[in-house]
C-alpha atoms as a PDB file:
ATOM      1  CA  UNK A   1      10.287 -14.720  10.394  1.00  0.00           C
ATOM      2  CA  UNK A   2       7.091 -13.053  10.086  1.00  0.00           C
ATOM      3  CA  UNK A   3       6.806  -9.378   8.704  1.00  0.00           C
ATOM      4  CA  UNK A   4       3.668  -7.166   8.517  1.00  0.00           C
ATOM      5  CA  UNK A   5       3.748  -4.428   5.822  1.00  0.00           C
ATOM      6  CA  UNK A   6       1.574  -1.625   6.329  1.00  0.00           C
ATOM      7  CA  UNK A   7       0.971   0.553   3.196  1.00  0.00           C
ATOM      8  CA  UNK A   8      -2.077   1.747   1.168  1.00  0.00           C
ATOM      9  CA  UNK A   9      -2.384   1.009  -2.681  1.00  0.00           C
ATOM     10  CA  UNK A  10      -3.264   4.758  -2.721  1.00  0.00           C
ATOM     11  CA  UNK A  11      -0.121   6.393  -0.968  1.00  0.00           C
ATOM     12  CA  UNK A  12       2.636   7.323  -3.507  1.00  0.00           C
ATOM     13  CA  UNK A  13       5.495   6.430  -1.598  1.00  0.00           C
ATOM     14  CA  UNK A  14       4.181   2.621  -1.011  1.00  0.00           C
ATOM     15  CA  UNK A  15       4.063   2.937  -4.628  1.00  0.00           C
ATOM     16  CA  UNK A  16       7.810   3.416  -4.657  1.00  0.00           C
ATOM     17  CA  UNK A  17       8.226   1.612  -2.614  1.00  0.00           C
ATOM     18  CA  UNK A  18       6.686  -1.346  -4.222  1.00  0.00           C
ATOM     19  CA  UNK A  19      10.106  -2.574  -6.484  1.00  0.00           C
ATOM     20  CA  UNK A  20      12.126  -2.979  -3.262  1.00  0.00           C
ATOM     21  CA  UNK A  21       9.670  -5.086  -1.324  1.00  0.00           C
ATOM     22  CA  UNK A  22       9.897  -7.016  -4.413  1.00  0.00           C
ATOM     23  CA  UNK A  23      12.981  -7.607  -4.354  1.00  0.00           C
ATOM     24  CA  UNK A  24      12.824  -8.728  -0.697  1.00  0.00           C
ATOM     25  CA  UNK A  25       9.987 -10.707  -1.331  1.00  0.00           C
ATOM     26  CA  UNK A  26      12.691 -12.748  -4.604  1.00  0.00           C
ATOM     27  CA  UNK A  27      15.182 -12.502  -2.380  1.00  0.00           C
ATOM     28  CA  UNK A  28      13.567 -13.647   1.137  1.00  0.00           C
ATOM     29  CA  UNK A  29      11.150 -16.235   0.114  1.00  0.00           C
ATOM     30  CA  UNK A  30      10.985 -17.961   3.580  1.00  0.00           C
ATOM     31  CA  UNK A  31       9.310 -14.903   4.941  1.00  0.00           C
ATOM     32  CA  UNK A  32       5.926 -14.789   5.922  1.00  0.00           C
ATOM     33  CA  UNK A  33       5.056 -11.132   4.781  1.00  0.00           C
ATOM     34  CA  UNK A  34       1.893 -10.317   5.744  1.00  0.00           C
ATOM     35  CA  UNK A  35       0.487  -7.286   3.508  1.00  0.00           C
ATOM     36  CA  UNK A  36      -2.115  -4.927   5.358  1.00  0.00           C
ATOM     37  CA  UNK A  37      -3.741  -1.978   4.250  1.00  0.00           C
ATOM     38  CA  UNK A  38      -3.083   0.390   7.007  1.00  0.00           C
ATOM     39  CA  UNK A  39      -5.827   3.044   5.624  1.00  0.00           C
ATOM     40  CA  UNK A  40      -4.311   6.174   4.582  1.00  0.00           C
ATOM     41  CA  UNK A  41      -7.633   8.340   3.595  1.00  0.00           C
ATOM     42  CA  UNK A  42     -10.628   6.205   3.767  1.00  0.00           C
ATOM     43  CA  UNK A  43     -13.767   7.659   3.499  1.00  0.00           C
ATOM     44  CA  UNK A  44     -12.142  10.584   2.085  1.00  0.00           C
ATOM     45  CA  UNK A  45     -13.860  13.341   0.586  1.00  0.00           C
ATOM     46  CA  UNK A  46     -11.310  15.105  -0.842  1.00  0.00           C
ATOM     47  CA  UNK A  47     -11.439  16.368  -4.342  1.00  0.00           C
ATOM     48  CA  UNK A  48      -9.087  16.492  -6.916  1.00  0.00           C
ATOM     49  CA  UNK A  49      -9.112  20.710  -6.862  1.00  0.00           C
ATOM     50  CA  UNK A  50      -6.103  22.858  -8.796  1.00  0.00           C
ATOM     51  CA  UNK A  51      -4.721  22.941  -5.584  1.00  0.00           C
ATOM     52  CA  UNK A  52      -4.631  19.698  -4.652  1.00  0.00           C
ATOM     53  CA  UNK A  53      -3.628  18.558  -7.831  1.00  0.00           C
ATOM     54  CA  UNK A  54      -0.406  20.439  -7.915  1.00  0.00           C
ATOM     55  CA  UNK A  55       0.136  19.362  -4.197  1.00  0.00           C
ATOM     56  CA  UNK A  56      -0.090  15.510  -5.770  1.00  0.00           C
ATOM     57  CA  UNK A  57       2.284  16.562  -8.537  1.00  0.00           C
ATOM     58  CA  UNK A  58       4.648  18.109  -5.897  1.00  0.00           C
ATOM     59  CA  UNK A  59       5.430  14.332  -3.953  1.00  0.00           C
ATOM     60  CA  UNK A  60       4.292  12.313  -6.743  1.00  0.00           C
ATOM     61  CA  UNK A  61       7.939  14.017  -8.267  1.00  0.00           C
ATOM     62  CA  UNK A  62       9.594  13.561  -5.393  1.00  0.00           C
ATOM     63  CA  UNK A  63       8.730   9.618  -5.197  1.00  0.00           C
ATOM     64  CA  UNK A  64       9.900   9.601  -8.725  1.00  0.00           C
ATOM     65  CA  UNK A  65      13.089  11.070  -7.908  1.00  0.00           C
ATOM     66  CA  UNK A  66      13.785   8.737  -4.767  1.00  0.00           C
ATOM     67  CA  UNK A  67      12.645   5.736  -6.289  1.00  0.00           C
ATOM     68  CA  UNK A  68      12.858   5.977 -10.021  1.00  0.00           C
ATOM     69  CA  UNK A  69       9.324   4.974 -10.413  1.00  0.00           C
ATOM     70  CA  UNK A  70       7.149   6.479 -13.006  1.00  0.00           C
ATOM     71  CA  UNK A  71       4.355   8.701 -12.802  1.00  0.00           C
ATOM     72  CA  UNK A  72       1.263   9.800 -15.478  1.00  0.00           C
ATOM     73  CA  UNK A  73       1.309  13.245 -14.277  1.00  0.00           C
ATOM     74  CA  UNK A  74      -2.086  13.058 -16.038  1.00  0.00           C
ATOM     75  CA  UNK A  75      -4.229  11.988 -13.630  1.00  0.00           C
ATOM     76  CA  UNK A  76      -6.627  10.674 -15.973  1.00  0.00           C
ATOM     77  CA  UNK A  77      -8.798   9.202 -13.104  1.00  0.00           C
ATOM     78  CA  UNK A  78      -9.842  13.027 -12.303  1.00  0.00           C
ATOM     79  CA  UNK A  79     -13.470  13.625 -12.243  1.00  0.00           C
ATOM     80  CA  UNK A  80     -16.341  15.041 -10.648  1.00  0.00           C
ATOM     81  CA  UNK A  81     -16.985  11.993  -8.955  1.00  0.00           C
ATOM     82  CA  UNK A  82     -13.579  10.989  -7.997  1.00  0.00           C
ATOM     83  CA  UNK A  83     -12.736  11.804  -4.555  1.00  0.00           C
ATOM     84  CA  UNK A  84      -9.340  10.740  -2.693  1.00  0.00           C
ATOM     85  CA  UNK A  85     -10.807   7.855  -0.711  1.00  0.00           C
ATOM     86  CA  UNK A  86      -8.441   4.869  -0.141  1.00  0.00           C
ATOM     87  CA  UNK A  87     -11.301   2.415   1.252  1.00  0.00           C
ATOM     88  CA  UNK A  88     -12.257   0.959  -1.543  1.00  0.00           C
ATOM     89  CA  UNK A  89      -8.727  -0.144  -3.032  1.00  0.00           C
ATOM     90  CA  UNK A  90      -7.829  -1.220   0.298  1.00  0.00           C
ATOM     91  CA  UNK A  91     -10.891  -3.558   0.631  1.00  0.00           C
ATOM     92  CA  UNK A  92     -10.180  -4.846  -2.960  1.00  0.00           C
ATOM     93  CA  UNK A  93      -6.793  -6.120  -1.796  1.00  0.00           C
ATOM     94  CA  UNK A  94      -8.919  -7.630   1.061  1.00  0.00           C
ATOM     95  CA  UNK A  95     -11.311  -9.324  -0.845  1.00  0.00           C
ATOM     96  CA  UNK A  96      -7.780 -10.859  -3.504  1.00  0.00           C
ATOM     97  CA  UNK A  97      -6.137 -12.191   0.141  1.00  0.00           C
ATOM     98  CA  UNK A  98      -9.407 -14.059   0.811  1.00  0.00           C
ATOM     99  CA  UNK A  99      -9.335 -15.748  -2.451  1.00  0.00           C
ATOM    100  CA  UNK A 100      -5.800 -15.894  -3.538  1.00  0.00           C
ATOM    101  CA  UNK A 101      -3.842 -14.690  -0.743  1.00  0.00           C
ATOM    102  CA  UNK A 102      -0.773 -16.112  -2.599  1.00  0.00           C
ATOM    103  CA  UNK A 103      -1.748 -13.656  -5.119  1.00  0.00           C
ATOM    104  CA  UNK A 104      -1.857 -10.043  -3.019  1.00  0.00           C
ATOM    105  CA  UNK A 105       1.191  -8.772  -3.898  1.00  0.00           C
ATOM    106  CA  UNK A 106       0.747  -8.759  -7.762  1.00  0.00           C
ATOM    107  CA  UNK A 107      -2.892  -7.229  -7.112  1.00  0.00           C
ATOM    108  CA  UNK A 108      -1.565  -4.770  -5.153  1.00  0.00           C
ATOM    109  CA  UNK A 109       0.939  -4.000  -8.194  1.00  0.00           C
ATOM    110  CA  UNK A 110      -1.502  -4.017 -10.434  1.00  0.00           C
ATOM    111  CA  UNK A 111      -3.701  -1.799  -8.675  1.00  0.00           C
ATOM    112  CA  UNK A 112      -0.339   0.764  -8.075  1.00  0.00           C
ATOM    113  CA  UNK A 113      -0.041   0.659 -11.442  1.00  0.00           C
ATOM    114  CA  UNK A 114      -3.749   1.170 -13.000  1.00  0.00           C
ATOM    115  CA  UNK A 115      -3.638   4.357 -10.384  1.00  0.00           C
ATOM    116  CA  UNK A 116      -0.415   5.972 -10.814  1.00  0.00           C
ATOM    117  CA  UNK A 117       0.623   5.014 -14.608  1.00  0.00           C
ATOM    118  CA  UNK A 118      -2.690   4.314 -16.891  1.00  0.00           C
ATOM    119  CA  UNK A 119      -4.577   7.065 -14.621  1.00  0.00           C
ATOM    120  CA  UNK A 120      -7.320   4.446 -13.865  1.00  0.00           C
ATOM    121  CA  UNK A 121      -9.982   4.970 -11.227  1.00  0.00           C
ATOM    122  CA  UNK A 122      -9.073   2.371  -8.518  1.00  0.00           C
ATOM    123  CA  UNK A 123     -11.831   4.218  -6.339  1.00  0.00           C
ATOM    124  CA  UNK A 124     -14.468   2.746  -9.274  1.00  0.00           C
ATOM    125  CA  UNK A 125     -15.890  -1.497  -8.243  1.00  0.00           C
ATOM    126  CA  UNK A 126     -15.943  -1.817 -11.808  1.00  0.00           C
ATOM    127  CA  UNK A 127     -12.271  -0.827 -12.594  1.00  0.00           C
ATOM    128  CA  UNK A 128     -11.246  -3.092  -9.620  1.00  0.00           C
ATOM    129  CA  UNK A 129     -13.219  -6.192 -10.951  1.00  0.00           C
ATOM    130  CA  UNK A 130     -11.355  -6.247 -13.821  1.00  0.00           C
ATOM    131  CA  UNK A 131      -7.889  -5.221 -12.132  1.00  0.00           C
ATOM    132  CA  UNK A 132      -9.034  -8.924 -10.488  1.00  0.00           C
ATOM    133  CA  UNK A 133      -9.948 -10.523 -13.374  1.00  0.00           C
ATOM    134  CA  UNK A 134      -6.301 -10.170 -14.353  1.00  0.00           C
ATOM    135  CA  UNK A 135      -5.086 -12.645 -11.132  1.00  0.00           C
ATOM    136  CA  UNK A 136      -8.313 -14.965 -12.414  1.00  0.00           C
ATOM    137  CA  UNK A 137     -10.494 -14.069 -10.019  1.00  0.00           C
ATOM    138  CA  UNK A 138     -14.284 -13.966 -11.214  1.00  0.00           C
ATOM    139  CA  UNK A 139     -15.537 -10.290 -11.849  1.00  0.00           C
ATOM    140  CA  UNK A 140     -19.196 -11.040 -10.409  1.00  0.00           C
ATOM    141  CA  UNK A 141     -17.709 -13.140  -7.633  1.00  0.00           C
ATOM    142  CA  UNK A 142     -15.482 -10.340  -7.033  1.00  0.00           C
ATOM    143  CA  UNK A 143     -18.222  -7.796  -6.704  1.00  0.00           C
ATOM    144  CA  UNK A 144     -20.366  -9.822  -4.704  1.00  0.00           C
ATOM    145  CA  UNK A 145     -17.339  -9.771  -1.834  1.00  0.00           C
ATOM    146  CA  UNK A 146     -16.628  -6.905  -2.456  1.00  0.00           C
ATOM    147  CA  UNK A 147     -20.079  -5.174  -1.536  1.00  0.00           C
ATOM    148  CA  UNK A 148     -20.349  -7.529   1.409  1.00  0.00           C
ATOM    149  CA  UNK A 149     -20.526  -6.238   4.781  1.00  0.00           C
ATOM    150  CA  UNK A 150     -18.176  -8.604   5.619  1.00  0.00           C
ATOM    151  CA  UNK A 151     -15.392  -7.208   3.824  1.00  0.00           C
ATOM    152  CA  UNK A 152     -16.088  -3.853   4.576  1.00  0.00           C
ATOM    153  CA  UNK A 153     -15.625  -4.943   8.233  1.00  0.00           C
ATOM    154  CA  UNK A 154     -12.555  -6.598   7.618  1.00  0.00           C
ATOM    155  CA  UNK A 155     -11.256  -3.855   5.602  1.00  0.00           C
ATOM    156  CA  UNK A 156     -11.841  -1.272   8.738  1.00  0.00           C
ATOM    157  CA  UNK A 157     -10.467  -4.281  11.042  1.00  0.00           C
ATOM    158  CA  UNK A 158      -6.925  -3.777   8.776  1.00  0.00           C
ATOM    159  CA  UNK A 159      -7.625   0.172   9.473  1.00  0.00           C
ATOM    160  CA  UNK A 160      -7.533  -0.526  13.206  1.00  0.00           C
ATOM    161  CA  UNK A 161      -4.896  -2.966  13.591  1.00  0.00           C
ATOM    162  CA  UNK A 162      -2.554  -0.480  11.994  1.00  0.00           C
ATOM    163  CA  UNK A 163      -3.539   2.361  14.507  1.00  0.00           C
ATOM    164  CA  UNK A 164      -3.105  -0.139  17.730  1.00  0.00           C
ATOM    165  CA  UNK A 165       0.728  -0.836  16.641  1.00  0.00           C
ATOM    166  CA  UNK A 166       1.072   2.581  16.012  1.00  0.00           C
ATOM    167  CA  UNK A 167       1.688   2.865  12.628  1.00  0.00           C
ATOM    168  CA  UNK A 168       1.907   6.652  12.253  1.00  0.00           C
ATOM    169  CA  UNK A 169       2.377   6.315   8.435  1.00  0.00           C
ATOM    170  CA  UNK A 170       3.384   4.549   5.016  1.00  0.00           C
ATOM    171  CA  UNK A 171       5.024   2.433   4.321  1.00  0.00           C
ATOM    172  CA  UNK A 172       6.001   0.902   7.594  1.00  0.00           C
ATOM    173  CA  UNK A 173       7.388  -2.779   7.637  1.00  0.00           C
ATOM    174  CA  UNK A 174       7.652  -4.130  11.349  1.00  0.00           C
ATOM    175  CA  UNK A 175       7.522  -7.467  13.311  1.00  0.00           C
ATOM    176  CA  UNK A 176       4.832  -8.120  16.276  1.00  0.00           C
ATOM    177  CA  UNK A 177       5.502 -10.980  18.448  1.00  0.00           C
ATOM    178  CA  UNK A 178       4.777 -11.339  22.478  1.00  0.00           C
ATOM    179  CA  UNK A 179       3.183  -7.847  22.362  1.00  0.00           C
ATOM    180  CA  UNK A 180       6.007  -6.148  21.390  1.00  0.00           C
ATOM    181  CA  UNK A 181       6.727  -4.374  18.178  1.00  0.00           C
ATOM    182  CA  UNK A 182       9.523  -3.515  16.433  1.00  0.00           C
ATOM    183  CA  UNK A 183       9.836  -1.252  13.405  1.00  0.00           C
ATOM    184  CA  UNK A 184      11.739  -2.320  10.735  1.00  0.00           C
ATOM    185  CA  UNK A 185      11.720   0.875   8.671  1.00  0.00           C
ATOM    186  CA  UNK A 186       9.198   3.588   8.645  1.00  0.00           C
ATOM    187  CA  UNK A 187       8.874   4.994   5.287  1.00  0.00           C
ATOM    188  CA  UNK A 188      10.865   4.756   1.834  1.00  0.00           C
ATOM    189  CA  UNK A 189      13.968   2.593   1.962  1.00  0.00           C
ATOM    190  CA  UNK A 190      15.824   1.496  -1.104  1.00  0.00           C
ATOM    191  CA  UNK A 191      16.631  -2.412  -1.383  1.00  0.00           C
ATOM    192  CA  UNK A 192      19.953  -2.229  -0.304  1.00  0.00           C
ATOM    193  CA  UNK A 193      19.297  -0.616   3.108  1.00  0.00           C
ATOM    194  CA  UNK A 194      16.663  -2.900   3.666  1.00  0.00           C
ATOM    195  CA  UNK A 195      18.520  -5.764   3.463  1.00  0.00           C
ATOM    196  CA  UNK A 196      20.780  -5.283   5.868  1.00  0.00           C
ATOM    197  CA  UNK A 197      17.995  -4.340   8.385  1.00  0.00           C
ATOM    198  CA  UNK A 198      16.268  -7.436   7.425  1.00  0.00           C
ATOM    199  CA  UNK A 199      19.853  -9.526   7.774  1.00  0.00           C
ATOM    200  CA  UNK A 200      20.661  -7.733  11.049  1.00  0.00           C
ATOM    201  CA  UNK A 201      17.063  -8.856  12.340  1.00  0.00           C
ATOM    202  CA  UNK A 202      17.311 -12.665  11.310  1.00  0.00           C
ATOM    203  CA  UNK A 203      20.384 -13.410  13.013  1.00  0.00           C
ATOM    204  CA  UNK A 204      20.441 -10.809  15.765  1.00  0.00           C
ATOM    205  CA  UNK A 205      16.597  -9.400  16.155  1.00  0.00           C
ATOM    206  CA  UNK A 206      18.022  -6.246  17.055  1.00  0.00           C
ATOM    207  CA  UNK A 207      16.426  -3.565  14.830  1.00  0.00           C
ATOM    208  CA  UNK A 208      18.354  -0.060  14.170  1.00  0.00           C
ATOM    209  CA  UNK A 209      17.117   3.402  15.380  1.00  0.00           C
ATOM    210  CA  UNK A 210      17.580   4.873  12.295  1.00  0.00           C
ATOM    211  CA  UNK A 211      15.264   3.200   9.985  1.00  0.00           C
ATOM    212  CA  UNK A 212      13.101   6.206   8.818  1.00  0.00           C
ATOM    213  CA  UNK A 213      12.501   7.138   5.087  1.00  0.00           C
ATOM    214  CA  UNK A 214      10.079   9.415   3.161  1.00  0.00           C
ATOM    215  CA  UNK A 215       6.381   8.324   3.980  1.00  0.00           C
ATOM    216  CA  UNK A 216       2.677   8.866   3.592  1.00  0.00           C
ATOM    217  CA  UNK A 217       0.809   9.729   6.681  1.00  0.00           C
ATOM    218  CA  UNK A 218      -2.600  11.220   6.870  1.00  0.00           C
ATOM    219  CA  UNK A 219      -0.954  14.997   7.122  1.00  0.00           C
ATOM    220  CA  UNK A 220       1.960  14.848   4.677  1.00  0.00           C
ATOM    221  CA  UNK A 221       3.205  12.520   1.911  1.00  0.00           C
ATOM    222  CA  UNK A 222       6.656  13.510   0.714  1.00  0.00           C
ATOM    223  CA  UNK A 223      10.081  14.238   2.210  1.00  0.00           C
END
């Protein structure tokens, strides 16, 4: 069976998120899980303000309290030049799948965890480079992808896709096949749940109505 994830490596409830899809992944190996970066803020220029930092604070807590992940309430990464854009993770998961597509989950964990628990700036080329340095990927081969028009376009391409199934936020885990698509939970679910939507859909590819969880979209993030 063949799954698409949609999430962002920005959007704090694909970060906890993250653990349970692990789980599936250990526990589901025979599924083809494709991992796309639906584009929760790209281009952003939202800055990290008072405001918006106590907004951040606000969901990051509830994640926390849903998911049991952990948080640097921080936010280290906070500078002038740091705005809220998501492009430029998202692309660096992009460029990882072209070169070690085997490899995109534990980039995409790695990048989760610079962000939301050493404060890193994942928005920064340099701090990605060496996020893929960590998979053995070459730093200057990295960057040279990375800045390539070709990967920007790809990176958009992801964007799209994820608007034309009508993904209306993150996470979102569905199947596409003959057209049709079929959500297999929109938002936060813990492991448990999941698994018996995923069960349900192997042997009976009927997927529940009620599959909806706390999510990231582009005018909310929390429950």
């Amino acid at each position: 069976m063949k799954l698409y994830y949609f999430m962002d490596p920005m959007c704090s409830w694909c970060y906890g998120f993250s653990p349970e899809m692990k789980k599936l992944k250990e526990n589901y190996p025979n599924i083809d899980l494709q991992i796309i970066s639906g584009g929760f803020a790209p281009g952003s220029k939202q800055k990290v303000t008072k405001e918006y930092k106590d907004f951040l604070e606000y969901h990051w807590r509830n994640v926390s309290l849903c998911s049991g992940q952990y948080f640097d309430h921080s936010m280290k990464f906070i500078s002038d030049n740091f705005y809220y854009n998501t492009e430029p993770s998202s692309r660096a998961l992009v460029v990882v799948q072209g070169f070690l597509p085997e490899k995109d989950f534990e980039f995409l964990s790695l990048m989760q965890k610079a962000f939301y628990v050493e404060g890193k700036d994942i928005t920064n080329d340099e701090v990605l480079a060496e996020l893929a340095e960590e998979i053995d990927v070459d730093k200057n081969v990295f960057l040279e992808s990375f800045h390539s028009e070709e990967m920007k376009w790809k990176t958009a391409q992801g964007f799209q896709f994820s608007k034309q199934l009508g993904v209306k936020g993150f996470p979102t885990l569905l199947t596409f096949e003959n057209g049709i698509v079929k959500i297999l939970t929109h938002g936060f679910q813990p492991f448990e749940s999941l698994k018996e939507i995923i069960e349900e859909t192997m042997t009976t590819m009927f997927i529940p109505e009620s599959v909806y969880g706390q999510s990231c979209s582009d005018i909310s993030c929390g429950c």
